[in-house]
Protein backbone atom coordinates (compact mmCIF):
# COMPACT_ATOMS: atom_id res chain seq x y z
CA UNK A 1 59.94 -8.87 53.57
CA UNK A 2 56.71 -7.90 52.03
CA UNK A 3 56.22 -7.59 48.10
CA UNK A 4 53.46 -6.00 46.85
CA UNK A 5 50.85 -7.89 43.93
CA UNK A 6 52.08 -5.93 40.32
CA UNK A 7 48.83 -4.08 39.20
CA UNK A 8 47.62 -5.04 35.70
CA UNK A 9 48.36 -3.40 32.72
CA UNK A 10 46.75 -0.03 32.08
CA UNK A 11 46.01 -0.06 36.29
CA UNK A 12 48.05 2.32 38.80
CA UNK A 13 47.30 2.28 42.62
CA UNK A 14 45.82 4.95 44.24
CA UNK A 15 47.45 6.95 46.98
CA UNK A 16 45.98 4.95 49.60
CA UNK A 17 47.23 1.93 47.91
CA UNK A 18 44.21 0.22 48.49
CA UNK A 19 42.20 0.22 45.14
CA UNK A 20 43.34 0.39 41.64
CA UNK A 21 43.26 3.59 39.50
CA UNK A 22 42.72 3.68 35.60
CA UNK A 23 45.03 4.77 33.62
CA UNK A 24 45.28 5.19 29.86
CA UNK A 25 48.23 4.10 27.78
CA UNK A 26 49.24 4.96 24.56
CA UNK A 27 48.13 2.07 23.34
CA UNK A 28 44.72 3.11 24.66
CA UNK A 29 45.10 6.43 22.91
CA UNK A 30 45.90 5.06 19.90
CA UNK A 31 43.42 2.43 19.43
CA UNK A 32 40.69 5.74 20.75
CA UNK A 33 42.07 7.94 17.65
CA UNK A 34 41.76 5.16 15.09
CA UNK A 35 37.96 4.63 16.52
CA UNK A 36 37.43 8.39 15.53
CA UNK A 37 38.92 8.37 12.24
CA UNK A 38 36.92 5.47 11.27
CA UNK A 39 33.54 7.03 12.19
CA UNK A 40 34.11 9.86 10.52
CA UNK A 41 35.56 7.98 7.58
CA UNK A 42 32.18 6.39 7.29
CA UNK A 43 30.06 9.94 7.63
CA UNK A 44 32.05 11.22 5.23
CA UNK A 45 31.24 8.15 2.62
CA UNK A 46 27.29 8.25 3.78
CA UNK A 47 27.54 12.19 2.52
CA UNK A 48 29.39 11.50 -0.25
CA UNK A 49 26.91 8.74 -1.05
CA UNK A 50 23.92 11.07 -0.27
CA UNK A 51 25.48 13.86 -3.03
CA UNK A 52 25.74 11.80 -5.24
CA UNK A 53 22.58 10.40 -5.27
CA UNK A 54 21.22 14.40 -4.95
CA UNK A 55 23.01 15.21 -8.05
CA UNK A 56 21.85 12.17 -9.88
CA UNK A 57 18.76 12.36 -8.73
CA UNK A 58 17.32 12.29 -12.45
CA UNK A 59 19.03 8.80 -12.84
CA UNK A 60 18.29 7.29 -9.22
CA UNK A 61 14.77 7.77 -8.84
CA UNK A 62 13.25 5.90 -11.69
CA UNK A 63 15.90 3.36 -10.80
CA UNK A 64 15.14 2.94 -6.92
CA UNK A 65 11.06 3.20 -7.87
CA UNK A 66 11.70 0.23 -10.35
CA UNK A 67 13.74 -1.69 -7.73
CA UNK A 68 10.86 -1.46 -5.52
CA UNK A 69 7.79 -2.37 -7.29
CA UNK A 70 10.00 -5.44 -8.63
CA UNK A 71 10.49 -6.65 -4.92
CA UNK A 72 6.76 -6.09 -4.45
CA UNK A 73 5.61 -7.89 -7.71
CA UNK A 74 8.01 -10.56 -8.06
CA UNK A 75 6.09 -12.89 -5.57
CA UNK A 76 2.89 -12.62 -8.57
CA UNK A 77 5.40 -13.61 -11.57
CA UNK A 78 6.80 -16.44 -9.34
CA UNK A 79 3.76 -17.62 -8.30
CA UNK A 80 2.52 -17.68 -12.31
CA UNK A 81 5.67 -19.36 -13.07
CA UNK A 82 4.52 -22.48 -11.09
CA UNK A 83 1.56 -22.78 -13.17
CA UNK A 84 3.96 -22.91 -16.29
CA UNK A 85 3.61 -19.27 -17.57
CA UNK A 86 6.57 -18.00 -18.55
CA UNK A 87 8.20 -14.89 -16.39
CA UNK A 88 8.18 -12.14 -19.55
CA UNK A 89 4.53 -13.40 -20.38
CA UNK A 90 3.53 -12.82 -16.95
CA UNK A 91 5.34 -9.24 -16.77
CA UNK A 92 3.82 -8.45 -19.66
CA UNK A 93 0.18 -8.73 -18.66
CA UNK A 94 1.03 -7.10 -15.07
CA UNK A 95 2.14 -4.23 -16.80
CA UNK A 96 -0.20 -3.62 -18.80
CA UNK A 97 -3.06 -4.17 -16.51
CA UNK A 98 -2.11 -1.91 -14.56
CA UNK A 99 -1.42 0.58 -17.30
CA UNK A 100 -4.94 0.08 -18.31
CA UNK A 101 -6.26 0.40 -14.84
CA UNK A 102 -4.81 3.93 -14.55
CA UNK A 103 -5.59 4.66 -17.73
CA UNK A 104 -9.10 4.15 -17.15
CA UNK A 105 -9.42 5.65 -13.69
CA UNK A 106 -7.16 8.24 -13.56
CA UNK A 107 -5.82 9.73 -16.76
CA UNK A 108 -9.08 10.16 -18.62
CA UNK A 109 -10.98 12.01 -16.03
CA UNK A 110 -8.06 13.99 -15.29
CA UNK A 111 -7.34 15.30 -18.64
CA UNK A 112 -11.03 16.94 -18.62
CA UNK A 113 -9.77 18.57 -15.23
CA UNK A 114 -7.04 20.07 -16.82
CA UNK A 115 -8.20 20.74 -19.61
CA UNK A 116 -11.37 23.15 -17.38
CA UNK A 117 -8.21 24.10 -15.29
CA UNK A 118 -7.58 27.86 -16.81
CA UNK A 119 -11.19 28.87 -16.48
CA UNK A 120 -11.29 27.03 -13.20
CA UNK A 121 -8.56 28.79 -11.64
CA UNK A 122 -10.18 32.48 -12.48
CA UNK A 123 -13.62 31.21 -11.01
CA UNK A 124 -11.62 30.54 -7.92
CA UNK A 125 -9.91 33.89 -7.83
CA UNK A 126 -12.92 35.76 -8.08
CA UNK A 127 -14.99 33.31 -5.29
CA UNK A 128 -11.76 34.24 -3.25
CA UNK A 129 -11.53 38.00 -3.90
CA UNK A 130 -12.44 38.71 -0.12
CA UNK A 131 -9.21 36.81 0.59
CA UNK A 132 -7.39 38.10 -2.18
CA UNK A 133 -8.31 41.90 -0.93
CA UNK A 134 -6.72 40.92 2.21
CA UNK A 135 -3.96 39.75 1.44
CA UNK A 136 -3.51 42.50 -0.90
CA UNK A 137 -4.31 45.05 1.81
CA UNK A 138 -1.60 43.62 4.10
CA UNK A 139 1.12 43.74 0.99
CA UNK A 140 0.54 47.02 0.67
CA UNK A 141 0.42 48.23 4.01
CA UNK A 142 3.82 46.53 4.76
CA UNK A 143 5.13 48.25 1.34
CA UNK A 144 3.99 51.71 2.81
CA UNK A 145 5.73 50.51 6.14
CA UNK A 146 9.30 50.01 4.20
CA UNK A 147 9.32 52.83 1.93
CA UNK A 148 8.78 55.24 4.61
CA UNK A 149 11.64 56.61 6.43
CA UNK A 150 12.13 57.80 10.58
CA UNK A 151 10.18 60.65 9.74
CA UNK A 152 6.67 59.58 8.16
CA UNK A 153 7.76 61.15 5.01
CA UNK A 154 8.01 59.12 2.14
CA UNK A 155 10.51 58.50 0.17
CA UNK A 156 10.60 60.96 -3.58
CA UNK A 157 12.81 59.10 -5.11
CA UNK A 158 10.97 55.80 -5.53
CA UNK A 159 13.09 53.11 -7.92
CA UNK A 160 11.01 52.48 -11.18
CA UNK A 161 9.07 48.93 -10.97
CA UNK A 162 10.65 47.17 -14.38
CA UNK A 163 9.11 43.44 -15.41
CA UNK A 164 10.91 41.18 -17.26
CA UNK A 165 8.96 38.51 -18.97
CA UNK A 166 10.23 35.52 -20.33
CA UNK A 167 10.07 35.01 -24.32
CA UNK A 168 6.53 33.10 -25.39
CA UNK A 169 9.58 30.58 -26.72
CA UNK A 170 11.37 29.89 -23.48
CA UNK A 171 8.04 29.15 -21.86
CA UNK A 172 6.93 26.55 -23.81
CA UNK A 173 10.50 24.68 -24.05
CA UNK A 174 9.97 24.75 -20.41
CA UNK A 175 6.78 22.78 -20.55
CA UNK A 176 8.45 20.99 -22.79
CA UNK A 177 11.46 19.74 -20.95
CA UNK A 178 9.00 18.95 -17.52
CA UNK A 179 6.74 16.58 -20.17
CA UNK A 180 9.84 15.11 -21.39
CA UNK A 181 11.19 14.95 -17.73
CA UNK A 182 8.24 12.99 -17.12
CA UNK A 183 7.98 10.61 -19.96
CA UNK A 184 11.79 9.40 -19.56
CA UNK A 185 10.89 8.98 -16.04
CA UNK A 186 7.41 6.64 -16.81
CA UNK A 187 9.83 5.14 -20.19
CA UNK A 188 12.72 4.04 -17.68
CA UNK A 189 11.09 2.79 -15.40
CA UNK A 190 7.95 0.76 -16.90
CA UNK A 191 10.78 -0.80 -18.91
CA UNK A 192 13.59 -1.40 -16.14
CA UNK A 193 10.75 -3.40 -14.26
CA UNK A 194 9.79 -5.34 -17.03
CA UNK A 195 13.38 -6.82 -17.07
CA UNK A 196 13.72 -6.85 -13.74
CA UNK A 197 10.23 -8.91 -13.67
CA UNK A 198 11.35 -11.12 -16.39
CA UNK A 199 14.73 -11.64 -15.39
CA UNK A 200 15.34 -10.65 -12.29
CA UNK A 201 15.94 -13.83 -11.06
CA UNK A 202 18.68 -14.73 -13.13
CA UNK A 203 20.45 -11.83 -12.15
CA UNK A 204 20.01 -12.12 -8.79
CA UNK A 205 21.62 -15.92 -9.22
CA UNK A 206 24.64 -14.12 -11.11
CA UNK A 207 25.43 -11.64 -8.11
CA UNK A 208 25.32 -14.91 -5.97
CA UNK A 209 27.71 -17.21 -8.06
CA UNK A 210 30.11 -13.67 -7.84
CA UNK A 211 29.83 -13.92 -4.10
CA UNK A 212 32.82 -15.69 -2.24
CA UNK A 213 31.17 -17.35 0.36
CA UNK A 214 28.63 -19.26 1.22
CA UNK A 215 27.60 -17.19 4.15
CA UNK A 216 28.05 -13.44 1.83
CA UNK A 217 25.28 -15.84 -0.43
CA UNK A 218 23.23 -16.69 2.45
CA UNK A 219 22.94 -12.77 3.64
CA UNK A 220 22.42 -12.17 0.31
CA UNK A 221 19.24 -14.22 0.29
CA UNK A 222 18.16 -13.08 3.59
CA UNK A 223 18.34 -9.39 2.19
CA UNK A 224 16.53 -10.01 -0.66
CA UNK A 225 13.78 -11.82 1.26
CA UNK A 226 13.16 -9.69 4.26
CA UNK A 227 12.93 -6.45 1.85
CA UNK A 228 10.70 -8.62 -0.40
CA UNK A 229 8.34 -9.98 2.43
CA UNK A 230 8.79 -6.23 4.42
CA UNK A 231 7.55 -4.16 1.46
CA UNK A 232 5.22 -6.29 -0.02
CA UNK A 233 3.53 -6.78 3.52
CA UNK A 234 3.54 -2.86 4.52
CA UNK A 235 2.27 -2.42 0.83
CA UNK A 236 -0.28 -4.69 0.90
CA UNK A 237 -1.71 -3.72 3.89
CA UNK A 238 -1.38 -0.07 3.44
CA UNK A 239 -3.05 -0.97 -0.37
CA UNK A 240 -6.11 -2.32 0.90
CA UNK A 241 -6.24 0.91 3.75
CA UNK A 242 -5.84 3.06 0.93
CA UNK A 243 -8.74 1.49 -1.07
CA UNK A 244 -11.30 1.27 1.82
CA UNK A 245 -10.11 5.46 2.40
CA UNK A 246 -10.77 5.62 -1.65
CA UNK A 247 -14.47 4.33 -1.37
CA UNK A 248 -15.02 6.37 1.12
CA UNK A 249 -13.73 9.38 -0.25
CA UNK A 250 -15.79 8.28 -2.98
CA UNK A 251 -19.20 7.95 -1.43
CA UNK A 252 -18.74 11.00 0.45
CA UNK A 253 -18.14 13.24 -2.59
CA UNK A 254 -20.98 11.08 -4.11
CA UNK A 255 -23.38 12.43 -1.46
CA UNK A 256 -22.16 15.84 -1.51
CA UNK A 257 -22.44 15.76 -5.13
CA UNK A 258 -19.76 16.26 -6.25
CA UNK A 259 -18.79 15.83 -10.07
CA UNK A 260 -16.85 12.63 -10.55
CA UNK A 261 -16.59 11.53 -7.35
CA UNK A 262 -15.40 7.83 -8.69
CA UNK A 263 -11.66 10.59 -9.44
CA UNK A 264 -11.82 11.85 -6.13
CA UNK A 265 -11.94 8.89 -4.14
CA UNK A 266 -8.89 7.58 -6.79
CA UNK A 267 -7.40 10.62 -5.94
CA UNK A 268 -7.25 9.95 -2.54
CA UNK A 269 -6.20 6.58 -2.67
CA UNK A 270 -3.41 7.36 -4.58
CA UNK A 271 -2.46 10.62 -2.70
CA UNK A 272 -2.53 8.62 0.70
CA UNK A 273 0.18 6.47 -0.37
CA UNK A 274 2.13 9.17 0.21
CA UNK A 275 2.98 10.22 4.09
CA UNK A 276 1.48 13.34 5.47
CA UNK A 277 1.97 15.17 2.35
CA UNK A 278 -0.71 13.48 0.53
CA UNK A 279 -3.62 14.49 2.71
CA UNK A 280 -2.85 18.29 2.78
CA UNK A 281 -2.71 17.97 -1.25
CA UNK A 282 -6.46 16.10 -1.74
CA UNK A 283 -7.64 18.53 0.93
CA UNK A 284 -6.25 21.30 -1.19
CA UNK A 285 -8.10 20.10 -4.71
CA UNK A 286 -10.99 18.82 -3.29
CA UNK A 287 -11.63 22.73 -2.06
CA UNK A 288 -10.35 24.30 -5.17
CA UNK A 289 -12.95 22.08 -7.44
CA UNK A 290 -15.63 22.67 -4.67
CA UNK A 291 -15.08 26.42 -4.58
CA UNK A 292 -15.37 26.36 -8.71
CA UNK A 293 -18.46 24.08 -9.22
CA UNK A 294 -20.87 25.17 -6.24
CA UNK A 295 -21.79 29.16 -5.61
CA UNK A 296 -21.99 28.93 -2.09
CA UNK A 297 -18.13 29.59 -0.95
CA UNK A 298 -18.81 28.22 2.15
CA UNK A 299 -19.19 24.75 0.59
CA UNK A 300 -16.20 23.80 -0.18
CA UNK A 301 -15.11 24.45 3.67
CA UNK A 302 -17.75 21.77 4.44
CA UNK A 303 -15.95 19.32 1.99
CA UNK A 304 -12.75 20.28 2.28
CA UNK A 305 -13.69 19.06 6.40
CA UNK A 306 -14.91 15.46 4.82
CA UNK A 307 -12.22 14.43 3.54
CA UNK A 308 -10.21 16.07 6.13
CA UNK A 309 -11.75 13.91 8.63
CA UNK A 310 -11.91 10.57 6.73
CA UNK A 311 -8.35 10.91 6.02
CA UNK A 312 -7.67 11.68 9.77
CA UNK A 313 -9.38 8.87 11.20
CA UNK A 314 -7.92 6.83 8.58
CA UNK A 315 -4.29 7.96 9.56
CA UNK A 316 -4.85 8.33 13.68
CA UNK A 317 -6.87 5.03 14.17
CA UNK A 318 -7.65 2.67 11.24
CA UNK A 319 -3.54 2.03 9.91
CA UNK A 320 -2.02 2.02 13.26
CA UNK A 321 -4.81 -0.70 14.32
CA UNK A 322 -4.11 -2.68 11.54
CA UNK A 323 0.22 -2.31 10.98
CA UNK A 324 0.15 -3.69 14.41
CA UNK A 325 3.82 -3.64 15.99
CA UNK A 326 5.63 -5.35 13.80
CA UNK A 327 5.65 -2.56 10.99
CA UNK A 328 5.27 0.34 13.35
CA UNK A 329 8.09 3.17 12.97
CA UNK A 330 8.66 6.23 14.98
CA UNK A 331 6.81 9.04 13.64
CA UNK A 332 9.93 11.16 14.23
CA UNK A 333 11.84 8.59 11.82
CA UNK A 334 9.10 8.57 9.55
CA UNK A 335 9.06 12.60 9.60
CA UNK A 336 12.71 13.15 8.99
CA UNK A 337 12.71 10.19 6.77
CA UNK A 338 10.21 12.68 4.52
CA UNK A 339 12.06 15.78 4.70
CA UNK A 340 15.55 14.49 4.02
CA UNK A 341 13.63 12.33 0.87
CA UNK A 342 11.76 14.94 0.18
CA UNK A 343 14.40 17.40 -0.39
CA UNK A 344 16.91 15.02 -2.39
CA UNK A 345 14.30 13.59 -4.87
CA UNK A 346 11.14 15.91 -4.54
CA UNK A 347 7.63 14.20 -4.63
CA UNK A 348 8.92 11.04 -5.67
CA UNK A 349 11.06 11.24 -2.66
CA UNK A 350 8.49 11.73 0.12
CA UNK A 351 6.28 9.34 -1.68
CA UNK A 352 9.72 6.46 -1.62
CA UNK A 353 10.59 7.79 1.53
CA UNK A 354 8.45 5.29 3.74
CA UNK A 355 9.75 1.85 1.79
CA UNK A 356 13.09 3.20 2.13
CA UNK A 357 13.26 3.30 5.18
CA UNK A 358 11.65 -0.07 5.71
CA UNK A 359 14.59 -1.30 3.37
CA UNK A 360 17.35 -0.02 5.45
CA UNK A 361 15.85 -1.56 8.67
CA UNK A 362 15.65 -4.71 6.58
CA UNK A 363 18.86 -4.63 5.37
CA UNK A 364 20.83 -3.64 8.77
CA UNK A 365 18.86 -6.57 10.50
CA UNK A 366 20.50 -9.28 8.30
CA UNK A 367 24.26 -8.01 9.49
CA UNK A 368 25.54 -8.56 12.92
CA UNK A 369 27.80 -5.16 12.68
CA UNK A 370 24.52 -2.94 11.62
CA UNK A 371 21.86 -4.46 14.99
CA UNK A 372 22.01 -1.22 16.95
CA UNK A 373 21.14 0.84 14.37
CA UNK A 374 18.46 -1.45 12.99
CA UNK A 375 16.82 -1.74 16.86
CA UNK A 376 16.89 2.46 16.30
CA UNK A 377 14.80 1.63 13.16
CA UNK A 378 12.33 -0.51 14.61
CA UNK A 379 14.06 -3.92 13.34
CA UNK A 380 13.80 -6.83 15.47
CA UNK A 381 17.14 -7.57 17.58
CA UNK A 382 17.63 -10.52 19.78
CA UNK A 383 19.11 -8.91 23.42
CA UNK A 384 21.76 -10.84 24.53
């Protein structure tokens, strides 16, 4: 008498009786469901997360901005606290270098921009009339286009054209709240990263005594650190890109003669911190102030190309030579990285949008549960 082997659990013979055929069990099922209610528990809390930080925006940004330039500072104050100055000394005289620096490069040239802007902006409408006409022509033609009906005969009754102008008042509180908008954004955070600079480090010991383990401590530490050494070594290196693109921005203008070409290389150092955004706005001022200070409208096409072309060789060749692999990202991460950035928190968003994302790779690298998606950042993951 022949018994036959008892297939495992969860496996069924086939009809041939040969080979074993899968089967699911409830148990199977159930464990399946629970997989699918925790993944989209977890979307849910990332959207959640992602609305609130849209609706807050006012609040997060000067907060995450401060956060950063701590972690890429706070290797300067340590390295002055060795020598015996004290951390809030040392904060101190970073900040205000560095207030002084801008000061004197950037915000007194610029307010004798501005202050030429109004009469600047009607020299450029009238060098750009032939473009203006154009446009104009093309309005009006598709105006004809929708007021006519099947017939070609236009329509008598034509709605009256009524313009409503806001109240001198409301105007100016507008400029008003934007200025203010901007000052509590410079007020928070100049003074959030003074404290963080100055005591930082204290708090970060606090957060570790609250930890319960010594491994939650350890990951704690390897956080901090890999953001730290991440964004201080994509800044640095993107810094001293930035500069070289500045003088060379600079000497360009400076040869084209240009009117303070020392702000226009500045300009474009600064604007080049920010991804693929920044170019297309220093191409877009450098033509404007062209078109206004030269007759010849042609001009400012020829140095509107310069600086096209020095930022493009700086972007296609020079800082992918120089990030080398181990800070490369995807461009498509990088892209959507700007949009999504971009849209929540505006400018300051696409310009945070590149050391955010560096963060998160950071961050998901240090966690066991979080290696695939770092290895879709870019992180480096062991394969086992």
């Amino acid at each position: 008498m022949s018994t036959a082997a008892k297939a495992p659990s969860g496996l069924a013979e086939d009809s041939s009786g040969l080979a074993p055929a899968l089967i699911f069990s409830p148990d199977d099922s159930s464990t399946a469901t629970i997989e699918v209610y925790s993944v989209a528990t977890r979307v849910c809390a990332v959207l959640l997360v992602l609305y609130a930080m849209y609706f807050a925006r006012s609040l997060f940004v000067p907060i995450v901005t401060s956060m950063f330039a701590y972690l890429t500072l706070r290797p300067i104050v340590r390295q002055t606290r060795k020598f015996g100055v004290p951390p809030s000394v040392s904060a101190a005289a970073l900040l205000g270098g560095l207030l002084a620096l801008a000061t004197y490069l950037v915000i007194d040239p610029a307010r004798d921009v501005i202050a030429e802007a109004p009469a600047n902006i009607a020299i450029a409408k009238e060098r750009l009339s032939f473009v203006i006409e154009k446009i104009e022509y093309f309005n009006r033609a598709t105006d004809d286009m929708t007021t006519t009906d099947t017939d070609g005969v236009k329509e008598v009754n034509e709605p009256v054209p009524v313009e409503v102008k806001p109240a001198a008042w409301s105007t100016n509180l507008s400029i008003l709240n934007g200025t203010g908008n901007l000052v509590s954004f410079l007020g928070v955070s100049g003074v959030l990263l003074y404290f963080l600079l100055a005591t930082g480090d204290d708090l970060l010991r606090n957060v570790m005594r609250a930890l319960p383990t010594l491994t939650a401590r350890k990951q704690l530490i390897g956080v901090v650190e890999n953001v730290q050494e991440g964004l201080g070594s994509y800044l640095a290196q993107v810094t001293a890109i930035n500069i070289g693109l500045g003088v060379a921005v600079g000497l360009a203008m400076w040869g084209l003669e240009m009117p303070t070409p020392v702000l226009w290389g500045v300009m474009a150092m600064l604007l080049n911190f920010i991804p693929m955004v920044g170019a297309l706005c220093g191409a877009l001022v450098i033509f404007l102030v062209t078109l206004v200070n030269f007759e010849a409208s042609y001009y400012a096409f020829i140095v509107a190309g310069v600086y096209v072309t020095l930022t493009t060789i700086e972007g296609q060749f020079i800082t992918p030579s120089i990030l080398g692999r181990s800070l490369e990202m995807s461009p498509v991460l990088v892209f959507l990285s700007v949009v999504i950035w971009g849209w929540m928190w505006g400018m300051m968003g696409v310009f945070l949008s590149v050391p955010i994302l560096i963060a998160a790779r950071m961050v998901c690298e240090q966690y066991s549960g979080m290696k695939s998606l770092a290895a879709v950042l870019g992180g480096r993951v062991e394969e086992t």
